[in-house]
Protein backbone atom coordinates (compact mmCIF):
# COMPACT_ATOMS: atom_id res chain seq x y z
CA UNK A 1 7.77 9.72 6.10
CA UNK A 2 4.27 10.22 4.45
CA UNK A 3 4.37 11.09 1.08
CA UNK A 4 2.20 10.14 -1.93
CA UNK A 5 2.60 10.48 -6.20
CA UNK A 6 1.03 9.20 -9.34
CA UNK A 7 3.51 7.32 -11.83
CA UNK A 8 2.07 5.51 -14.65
CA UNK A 9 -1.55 6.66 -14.04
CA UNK A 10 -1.41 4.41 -10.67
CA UNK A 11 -1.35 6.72 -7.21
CA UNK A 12 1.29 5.57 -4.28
CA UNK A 13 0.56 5.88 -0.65
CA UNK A 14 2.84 5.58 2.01
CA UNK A 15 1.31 6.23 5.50
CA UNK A 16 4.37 5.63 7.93
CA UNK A 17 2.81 3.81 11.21
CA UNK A 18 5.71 2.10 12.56
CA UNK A 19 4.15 4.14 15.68
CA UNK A 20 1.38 1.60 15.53
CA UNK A 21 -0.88 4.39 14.30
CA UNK A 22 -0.45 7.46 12.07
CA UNK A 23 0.50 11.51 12.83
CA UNK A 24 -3.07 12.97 14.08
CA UNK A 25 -2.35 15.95 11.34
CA UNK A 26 -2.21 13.38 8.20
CA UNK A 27 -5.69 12.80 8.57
CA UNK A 28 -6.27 16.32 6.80
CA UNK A 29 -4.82 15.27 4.04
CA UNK A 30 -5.53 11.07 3.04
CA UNK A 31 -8.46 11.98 1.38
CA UNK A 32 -7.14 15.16 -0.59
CA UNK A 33 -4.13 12.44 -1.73
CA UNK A 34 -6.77 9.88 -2.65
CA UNK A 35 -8.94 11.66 -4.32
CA UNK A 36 -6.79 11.99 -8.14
CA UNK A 37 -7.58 9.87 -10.75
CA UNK A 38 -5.73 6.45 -11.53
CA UNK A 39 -6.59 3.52 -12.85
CA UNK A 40 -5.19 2.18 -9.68
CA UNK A 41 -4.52 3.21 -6.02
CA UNK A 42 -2.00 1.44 -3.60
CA UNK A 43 -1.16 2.35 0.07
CA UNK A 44 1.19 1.17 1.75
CA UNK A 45 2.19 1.17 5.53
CA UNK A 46 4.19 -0.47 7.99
CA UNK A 47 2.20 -2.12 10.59
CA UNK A 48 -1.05 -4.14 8.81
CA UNK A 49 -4.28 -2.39 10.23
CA UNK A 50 -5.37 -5.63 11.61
CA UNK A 51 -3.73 -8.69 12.52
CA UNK A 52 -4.98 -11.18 9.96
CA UNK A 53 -4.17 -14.08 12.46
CA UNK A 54 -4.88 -12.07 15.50
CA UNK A 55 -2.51 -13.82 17.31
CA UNK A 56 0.53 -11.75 16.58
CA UNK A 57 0.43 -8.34 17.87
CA UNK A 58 1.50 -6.69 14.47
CA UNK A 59 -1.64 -4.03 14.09
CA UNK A 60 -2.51 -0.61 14.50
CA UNK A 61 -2.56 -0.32 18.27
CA UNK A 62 -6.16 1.45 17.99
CA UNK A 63 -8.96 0.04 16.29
CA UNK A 64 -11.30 2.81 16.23
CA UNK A 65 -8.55 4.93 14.51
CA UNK A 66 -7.63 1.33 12.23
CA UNK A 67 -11.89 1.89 11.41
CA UNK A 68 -11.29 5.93 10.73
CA UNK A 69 -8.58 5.11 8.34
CA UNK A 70 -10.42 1.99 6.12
CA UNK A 71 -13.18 4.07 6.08
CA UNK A 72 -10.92 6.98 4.29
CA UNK A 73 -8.99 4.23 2.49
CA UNK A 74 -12.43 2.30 0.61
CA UNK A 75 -14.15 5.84 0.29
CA UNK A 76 -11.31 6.81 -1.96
CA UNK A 77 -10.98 3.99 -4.10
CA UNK A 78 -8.04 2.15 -2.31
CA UNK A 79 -7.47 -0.99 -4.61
CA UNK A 80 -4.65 -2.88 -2.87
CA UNK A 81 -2.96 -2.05 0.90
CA UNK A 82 0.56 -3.27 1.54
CA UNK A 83 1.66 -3.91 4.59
CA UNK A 84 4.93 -4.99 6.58
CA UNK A 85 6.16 -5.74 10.33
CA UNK A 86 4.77 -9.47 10.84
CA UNK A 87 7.76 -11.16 9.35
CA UNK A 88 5.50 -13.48 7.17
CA UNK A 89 3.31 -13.53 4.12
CA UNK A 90 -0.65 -13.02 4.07
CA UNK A 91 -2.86 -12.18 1.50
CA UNK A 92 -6.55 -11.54 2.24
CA UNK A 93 -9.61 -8.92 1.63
CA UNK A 94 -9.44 -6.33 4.38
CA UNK A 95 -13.03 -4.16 3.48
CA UNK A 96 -13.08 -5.35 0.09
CA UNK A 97 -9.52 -4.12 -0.37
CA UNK A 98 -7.25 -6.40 -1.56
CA UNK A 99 -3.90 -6.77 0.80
CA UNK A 100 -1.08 -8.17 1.39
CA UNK A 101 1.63 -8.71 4.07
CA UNK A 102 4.97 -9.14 3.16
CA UNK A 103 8.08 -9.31 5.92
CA UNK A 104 10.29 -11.49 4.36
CA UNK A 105 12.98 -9.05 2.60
CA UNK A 106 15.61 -8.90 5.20
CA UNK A 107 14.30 -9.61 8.54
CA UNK A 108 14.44 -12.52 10.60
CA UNK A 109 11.77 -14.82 9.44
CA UNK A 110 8.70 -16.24 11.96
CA UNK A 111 9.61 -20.05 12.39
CA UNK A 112 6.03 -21.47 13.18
CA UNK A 113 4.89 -20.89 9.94
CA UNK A 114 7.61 -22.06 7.37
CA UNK A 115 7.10 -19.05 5.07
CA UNK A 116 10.91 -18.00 4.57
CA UNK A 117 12.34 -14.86 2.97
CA UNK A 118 10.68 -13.76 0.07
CA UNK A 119 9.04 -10.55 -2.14
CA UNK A 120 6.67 -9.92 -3.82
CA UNK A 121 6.78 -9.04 -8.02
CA UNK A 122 3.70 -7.05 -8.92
CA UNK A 123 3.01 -6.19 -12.36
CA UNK A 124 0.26 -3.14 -12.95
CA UNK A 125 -1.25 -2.39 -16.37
CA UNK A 126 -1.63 0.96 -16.26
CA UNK A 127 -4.00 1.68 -18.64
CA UNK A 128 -6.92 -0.45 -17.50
CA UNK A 129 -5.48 -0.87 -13.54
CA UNK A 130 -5.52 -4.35 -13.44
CA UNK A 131 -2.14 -6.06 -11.45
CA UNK A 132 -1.08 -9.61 -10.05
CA UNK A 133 0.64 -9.84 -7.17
CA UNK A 134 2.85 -13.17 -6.91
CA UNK A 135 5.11 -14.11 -3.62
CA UNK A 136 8.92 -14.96 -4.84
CA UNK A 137 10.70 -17.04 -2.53
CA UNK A 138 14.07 -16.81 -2.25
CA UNK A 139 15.18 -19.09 0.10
């Protein structure tokens, strides 16, 4: 499902790629979704565009469409990307975006990295946009 809304003055995203890429047609319509105002803009997908490690094969499975889509995504003020799939926890810039990867809610944790199950609490001001993200273990 792709589908996107504004609650609170901030603007959802959700961009289903658990193809490992997105439907061709969405493309005509990313930047008409991102293009509202809101004091803040989150999208969210399954697969992270890029493997942060690069070791775990949990990424869009084309990188000249993962380069179309950042491109759409910073161009339209994206301020954080949420991603799932790699059953661990990552935060890092991705383009100047802020994102993070959470996979800890109810799958099977990755054992190499001792990062158990966990969410993730984010708290948005929506009058000025500003947020904090924090990781809540619950293991």
């Amino acid at each position: 499902m792709n589908f996107s809304f504004i609650y609170q003055n901030t603007l959802f995203c959700f961009l289903d790629s658990s193809s490992g890429g997105l439907e061709k047609e969405l493309y005509g319509v990313i930047d008409s979704w991102l293009s509202p105002s809101a004091a803040l803009k989150i999208v969210i997908t399954h697969y992270p565009l890029i493997d942060p490690s690069g070791v775990q094969g949990g990424s869009f499975s084309s990188r000249n469409e993962v380069y179309k889509l950042l491109g759409m995504l910073v161009r339209g003020g994206t301020d954080l990307l949420f991603f799932g799939d790699i059953h661990s926890y990552y935060h890092y810039s991705l383009a100047g975006v802020d994102s993070y990867i959470s996979g800890g809610g109810g799958a099977m944790p990755r054992k190499y990295d001792n990062i158990g199950r966990h969410y993730l609490k984010i708290s948005v001001n929506s009058a000025t946009g500003s947020y904090s993200v924090e990781r809540k273990d619950v293991d």
